[in-house]
N, C-alpha and C. Protein backbone atom coordinates (compact mmCIF):
# COMPACT_ATOMS: atom_id res chain seq x y z
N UNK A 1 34.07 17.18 42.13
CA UNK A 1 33.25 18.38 42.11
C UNK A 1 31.95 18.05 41.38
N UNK A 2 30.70 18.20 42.04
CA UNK A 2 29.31 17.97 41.22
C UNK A 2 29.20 18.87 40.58
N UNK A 3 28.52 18.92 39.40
CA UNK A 3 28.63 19.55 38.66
C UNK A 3 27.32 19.76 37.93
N UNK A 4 26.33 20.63 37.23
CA UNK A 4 24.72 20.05 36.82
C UNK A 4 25.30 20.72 35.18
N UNK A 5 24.36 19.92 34.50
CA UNK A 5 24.55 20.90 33.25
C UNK A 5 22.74 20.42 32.50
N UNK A 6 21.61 22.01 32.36
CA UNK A 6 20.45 21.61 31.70
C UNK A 6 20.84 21.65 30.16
N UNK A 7 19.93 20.79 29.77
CA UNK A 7 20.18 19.92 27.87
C UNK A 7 18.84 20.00 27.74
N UNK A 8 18.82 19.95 26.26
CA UNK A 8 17.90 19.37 25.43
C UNK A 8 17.92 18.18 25.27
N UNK A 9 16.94 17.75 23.98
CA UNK A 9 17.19 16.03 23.82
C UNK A 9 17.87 15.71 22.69
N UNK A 10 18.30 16.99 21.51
CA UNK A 10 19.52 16.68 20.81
C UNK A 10 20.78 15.86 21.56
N UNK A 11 21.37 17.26 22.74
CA UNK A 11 22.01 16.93 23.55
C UNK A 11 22.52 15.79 23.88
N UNK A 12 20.89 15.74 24.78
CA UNK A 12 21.15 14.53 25.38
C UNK A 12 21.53 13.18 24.98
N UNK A 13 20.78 13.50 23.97
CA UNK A 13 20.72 11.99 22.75
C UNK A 13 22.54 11.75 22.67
N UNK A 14 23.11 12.52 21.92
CA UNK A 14 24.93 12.52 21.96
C UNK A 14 25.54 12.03 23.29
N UNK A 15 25.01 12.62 24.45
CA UNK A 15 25.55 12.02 25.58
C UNK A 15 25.51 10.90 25.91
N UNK A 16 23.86 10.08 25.39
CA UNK A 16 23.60 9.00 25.65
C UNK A 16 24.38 7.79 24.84
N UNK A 17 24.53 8.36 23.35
CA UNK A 17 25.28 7.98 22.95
C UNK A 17 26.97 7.45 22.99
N UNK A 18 27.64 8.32 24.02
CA UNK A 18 28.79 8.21 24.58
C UNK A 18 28.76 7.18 25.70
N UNK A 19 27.88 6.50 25.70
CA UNK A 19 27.76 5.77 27.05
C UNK A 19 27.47 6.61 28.25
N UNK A 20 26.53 7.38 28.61
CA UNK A 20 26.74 8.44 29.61
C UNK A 20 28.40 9.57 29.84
N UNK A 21 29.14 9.21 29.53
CA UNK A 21 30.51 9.14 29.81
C UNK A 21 31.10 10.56 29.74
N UNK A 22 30.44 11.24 28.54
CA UNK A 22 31.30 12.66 27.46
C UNK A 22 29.90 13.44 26.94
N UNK A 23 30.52 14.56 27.19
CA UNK A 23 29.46 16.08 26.28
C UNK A 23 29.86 15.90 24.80
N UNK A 24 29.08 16.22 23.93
CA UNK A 24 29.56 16.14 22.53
C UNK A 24 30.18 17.19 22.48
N UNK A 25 31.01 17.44 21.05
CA UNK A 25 31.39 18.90 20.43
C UNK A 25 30.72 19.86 20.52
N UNK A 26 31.16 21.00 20.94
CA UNK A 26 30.30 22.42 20.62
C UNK A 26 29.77 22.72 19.16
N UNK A 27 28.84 23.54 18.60
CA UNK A 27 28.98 23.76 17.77
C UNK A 27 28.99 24.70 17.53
N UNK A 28 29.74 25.43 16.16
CA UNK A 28 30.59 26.36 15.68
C UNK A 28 29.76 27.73 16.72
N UNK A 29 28.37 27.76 16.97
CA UNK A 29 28.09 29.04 17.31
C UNK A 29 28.87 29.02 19.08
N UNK A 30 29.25 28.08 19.35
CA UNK A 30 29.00 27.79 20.94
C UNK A 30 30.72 27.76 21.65
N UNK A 31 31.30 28.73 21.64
CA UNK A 31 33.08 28.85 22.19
C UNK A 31 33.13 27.91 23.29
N UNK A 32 31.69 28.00 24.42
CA UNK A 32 32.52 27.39 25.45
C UNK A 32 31.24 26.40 25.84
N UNK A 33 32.04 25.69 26.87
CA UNK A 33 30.96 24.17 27.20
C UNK A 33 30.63 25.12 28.98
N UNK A 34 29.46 25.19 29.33
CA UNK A 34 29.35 25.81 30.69
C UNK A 34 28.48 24.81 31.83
N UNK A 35 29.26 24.26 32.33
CA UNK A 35 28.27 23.24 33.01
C UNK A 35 28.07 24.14 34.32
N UNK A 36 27.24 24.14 35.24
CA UNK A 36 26.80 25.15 36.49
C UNK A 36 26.74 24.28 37.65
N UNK A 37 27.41 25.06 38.05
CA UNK A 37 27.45 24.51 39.44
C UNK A 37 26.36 24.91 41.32
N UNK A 38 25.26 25.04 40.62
CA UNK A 38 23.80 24.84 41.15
C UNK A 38 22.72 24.46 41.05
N UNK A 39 22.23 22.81 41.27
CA UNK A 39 20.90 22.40 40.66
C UNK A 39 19.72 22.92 40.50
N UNK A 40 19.72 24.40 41.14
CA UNK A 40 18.07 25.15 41.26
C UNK A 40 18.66 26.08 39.63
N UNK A 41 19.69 26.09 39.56
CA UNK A 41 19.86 26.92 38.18
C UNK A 41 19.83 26.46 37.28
N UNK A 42 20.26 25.36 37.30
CA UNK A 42 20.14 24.30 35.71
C UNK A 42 18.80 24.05 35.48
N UNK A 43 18.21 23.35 36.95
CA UNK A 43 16.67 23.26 36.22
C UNK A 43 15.72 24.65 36.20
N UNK A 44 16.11 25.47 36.31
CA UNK A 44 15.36 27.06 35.79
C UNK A 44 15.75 26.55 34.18
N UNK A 45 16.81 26.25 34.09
CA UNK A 45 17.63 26.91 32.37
C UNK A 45 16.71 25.72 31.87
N UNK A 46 16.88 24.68 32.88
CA UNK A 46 16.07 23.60 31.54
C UNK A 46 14.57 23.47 31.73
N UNK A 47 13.92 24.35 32.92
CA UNK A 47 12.29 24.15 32.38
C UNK A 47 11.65 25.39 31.87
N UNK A 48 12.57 26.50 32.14
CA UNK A 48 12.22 27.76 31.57
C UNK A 48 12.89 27.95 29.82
N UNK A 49 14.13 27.15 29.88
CA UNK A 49 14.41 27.66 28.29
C UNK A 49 14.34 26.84 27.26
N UNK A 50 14.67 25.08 27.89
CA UNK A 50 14.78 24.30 27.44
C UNK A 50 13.93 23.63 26.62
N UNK A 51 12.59 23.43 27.93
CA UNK A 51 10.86 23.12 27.00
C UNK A 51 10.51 24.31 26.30
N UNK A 52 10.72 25.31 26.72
CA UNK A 52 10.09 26.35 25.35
C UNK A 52 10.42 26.06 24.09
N UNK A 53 12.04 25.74 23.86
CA UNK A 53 12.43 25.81 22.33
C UNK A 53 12.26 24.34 22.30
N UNK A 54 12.49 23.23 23.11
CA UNK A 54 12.02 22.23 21.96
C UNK A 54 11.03 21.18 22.89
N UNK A 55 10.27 21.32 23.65
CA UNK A 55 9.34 20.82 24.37
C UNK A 55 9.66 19.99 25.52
N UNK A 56 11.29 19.67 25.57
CA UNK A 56 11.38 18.83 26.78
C UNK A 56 12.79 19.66 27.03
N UNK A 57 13.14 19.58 28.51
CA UNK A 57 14.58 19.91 29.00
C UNK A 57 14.83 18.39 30.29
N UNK A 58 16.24 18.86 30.44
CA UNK A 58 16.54 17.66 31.43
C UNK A 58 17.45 18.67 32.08
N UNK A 59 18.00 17.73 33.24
CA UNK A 59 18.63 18.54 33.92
C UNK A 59 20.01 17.34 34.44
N UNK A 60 21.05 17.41 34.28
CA UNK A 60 21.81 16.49 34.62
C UNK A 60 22.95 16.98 35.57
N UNK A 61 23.13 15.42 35.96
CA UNK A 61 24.76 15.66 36.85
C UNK A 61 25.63 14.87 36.59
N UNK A 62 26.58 15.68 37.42
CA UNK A 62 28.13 14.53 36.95
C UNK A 62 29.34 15.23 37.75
N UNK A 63 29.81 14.60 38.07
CA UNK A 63 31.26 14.44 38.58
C UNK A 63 32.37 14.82 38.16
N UNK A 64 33.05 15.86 38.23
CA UNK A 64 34.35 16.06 38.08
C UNK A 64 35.34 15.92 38.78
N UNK A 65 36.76 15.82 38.32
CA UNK A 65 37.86 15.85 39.22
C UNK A 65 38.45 17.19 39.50
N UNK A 66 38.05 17.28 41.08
CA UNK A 66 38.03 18.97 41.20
C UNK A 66 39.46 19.41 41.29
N UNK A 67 40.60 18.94 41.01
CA UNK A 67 42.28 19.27 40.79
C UNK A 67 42.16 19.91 39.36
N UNK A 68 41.54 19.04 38.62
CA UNK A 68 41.10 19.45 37.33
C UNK A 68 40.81 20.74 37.11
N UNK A 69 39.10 20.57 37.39
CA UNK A 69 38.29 21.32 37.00
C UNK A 69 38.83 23.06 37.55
N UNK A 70 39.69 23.20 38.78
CA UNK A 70 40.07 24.07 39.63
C UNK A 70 40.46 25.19 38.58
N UNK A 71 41.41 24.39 37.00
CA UNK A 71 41.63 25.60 36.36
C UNK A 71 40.83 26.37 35.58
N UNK A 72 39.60 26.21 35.94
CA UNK A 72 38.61 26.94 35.13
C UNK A 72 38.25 28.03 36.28
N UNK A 73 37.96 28.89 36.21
CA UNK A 73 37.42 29.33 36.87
C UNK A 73 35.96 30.06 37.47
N UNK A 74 35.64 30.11 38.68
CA UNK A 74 33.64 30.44 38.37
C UNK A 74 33.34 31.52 38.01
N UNK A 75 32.53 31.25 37.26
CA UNK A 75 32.23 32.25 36.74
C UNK A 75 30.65 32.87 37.10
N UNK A 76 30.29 33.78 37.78
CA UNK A 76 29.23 34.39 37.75
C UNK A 76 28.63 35.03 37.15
N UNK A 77 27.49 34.50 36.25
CA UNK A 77 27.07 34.82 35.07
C UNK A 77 25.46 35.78 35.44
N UNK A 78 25.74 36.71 36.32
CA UNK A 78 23.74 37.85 36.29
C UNK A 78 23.73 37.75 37.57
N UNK A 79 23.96 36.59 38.72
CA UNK A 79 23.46 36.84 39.71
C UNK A 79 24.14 36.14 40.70
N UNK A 80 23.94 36.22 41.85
CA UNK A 80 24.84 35.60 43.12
C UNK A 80 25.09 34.28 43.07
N UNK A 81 24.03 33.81 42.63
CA UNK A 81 23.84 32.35 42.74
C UNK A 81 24.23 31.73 41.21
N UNK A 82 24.06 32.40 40.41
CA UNK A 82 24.36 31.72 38.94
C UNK A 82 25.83 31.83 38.53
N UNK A 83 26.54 30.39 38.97
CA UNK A 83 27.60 30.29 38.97
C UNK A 83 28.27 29.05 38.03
N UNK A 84 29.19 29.21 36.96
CA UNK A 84 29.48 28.33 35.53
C UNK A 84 30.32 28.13 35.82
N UNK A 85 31.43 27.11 35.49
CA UNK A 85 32.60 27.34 34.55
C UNK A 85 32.26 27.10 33.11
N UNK A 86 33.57 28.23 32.39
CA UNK A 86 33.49 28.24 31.40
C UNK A 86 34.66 27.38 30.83
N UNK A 87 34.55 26.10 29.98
CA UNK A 87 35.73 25.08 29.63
C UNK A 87 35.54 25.97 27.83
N UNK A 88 36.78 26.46 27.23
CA UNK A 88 36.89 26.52 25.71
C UNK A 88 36.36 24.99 24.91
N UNK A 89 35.68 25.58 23.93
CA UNK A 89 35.50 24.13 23.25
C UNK A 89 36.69 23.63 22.96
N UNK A 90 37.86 24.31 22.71
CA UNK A 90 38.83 23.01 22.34
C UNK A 90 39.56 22.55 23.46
N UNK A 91 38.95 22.36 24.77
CA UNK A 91 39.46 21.89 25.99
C UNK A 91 38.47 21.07 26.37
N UNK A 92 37.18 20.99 25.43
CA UNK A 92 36.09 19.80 26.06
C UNK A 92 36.64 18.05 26.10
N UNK A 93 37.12 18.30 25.58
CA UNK A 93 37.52 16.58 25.28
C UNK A 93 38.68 15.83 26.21
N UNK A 94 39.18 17.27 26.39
CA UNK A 94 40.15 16.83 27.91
C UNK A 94 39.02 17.22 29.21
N UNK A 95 38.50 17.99 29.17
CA UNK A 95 37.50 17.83 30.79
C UNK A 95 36.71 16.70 30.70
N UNK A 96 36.32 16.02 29.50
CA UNK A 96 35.60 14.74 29.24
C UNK A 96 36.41 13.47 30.30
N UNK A 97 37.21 14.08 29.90
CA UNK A 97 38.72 13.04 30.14
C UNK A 97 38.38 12.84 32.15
N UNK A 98 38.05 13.76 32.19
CA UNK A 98 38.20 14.10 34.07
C UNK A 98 36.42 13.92 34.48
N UNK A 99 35.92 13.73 34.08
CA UNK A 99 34.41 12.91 34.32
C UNK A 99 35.16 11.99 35.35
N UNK A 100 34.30 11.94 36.09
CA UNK A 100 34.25 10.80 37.12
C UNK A 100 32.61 9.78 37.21
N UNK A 101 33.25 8.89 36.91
CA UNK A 101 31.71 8.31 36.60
C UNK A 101 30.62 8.60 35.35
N UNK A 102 29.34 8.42 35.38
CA UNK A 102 28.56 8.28 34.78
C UNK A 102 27.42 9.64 34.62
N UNK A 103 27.54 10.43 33.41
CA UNK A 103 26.77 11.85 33.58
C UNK A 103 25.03 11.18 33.94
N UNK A 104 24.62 11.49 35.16
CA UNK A 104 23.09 11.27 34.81
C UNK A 104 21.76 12.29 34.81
N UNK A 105 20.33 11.67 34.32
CA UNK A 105 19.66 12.82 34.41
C UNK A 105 18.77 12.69 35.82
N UNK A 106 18.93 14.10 36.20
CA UNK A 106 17.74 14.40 37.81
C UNK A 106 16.65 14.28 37.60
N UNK A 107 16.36 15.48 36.47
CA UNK A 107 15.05 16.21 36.53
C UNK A 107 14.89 15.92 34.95
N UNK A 108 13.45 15.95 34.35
CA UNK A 108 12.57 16.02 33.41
C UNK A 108 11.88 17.01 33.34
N UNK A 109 11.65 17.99 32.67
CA UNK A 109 10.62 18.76 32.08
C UNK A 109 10.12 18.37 30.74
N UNK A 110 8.80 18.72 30.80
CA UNK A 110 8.22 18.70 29.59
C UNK A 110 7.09 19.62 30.01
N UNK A 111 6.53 19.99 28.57
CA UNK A 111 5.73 21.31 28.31
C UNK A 111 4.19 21.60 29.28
N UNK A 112 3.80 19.96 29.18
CA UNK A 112 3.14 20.19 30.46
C UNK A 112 3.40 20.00 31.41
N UNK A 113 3.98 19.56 32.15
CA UNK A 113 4.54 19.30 33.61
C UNK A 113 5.57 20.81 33.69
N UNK A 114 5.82 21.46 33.37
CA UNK A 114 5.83 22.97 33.29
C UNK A 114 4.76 23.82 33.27
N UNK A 115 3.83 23.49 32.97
CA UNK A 115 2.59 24.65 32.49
C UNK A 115 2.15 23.93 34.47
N UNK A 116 1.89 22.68 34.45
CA UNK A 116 1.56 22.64 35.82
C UNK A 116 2.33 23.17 37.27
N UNK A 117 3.63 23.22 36.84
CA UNK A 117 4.40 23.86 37.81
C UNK A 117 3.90 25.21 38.45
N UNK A 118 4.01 25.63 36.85
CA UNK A 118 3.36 27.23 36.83
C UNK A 118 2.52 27.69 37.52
N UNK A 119 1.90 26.96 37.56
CA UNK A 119 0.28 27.37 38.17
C UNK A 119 0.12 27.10 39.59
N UNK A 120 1.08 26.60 39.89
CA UNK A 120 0.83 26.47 41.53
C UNK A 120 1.01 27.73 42.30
């Protein structure tokens, strides 16, 4: 199952750190890990929310094992198309487990290459 999830470069940095491989820990404010399952939505989340708060967003993908992933279920989060699962943080480390392959990044934003988007 493809899967997109938009990051920052905290984020990302931890992921990169894992060898591409694993999402880090949630933290305490954050119950669940929501990766989305539509690339026009992740990169909204990561050039609309992502460069605002810290000047760059990414937008990544990755592979799940969809036997797996099946027990989560989608979740539609505002609109037709904006569709999650929601994994509990203390179930991240087993969906880590069901990665298939290597998480990578699509898309780049940064603050200007956003401001130029904009304007078209």
């Amino acid at each position: 199952m493809t899967s997109w999830r938009p990051t920052g470069p905290k984020e990302l940095a931890l992921v990169s750190a894992s060898g591409w491989r694993a999402w880090p820990p949630r933290l305490p404010e954050q119950p669940i890990f929501y990766p989305v399952l539509n690339e026009d939505y992740a990169t909204r989340i990561a050039r609309d929310w992502s460069v605002p708060a810290s000047g760059v967003g990414y937008v990544t993908r990755f592979e799940v094992n969809a036997t797996f992933a099946a027990r989560y279920p989608v979740q539609q989060a505002d609109g037709r198309t904006i569709l999650e699962l929601w994994v509990p943080t203390e179930e991240l480390h087993e969906f880590n487990r069901h990665i298939v392959g290597l998480i990578e990044v699509v898309h780049e934003f940064r603050q200007q290459s956003a401001d130029a988007e904009a304007s078209r």
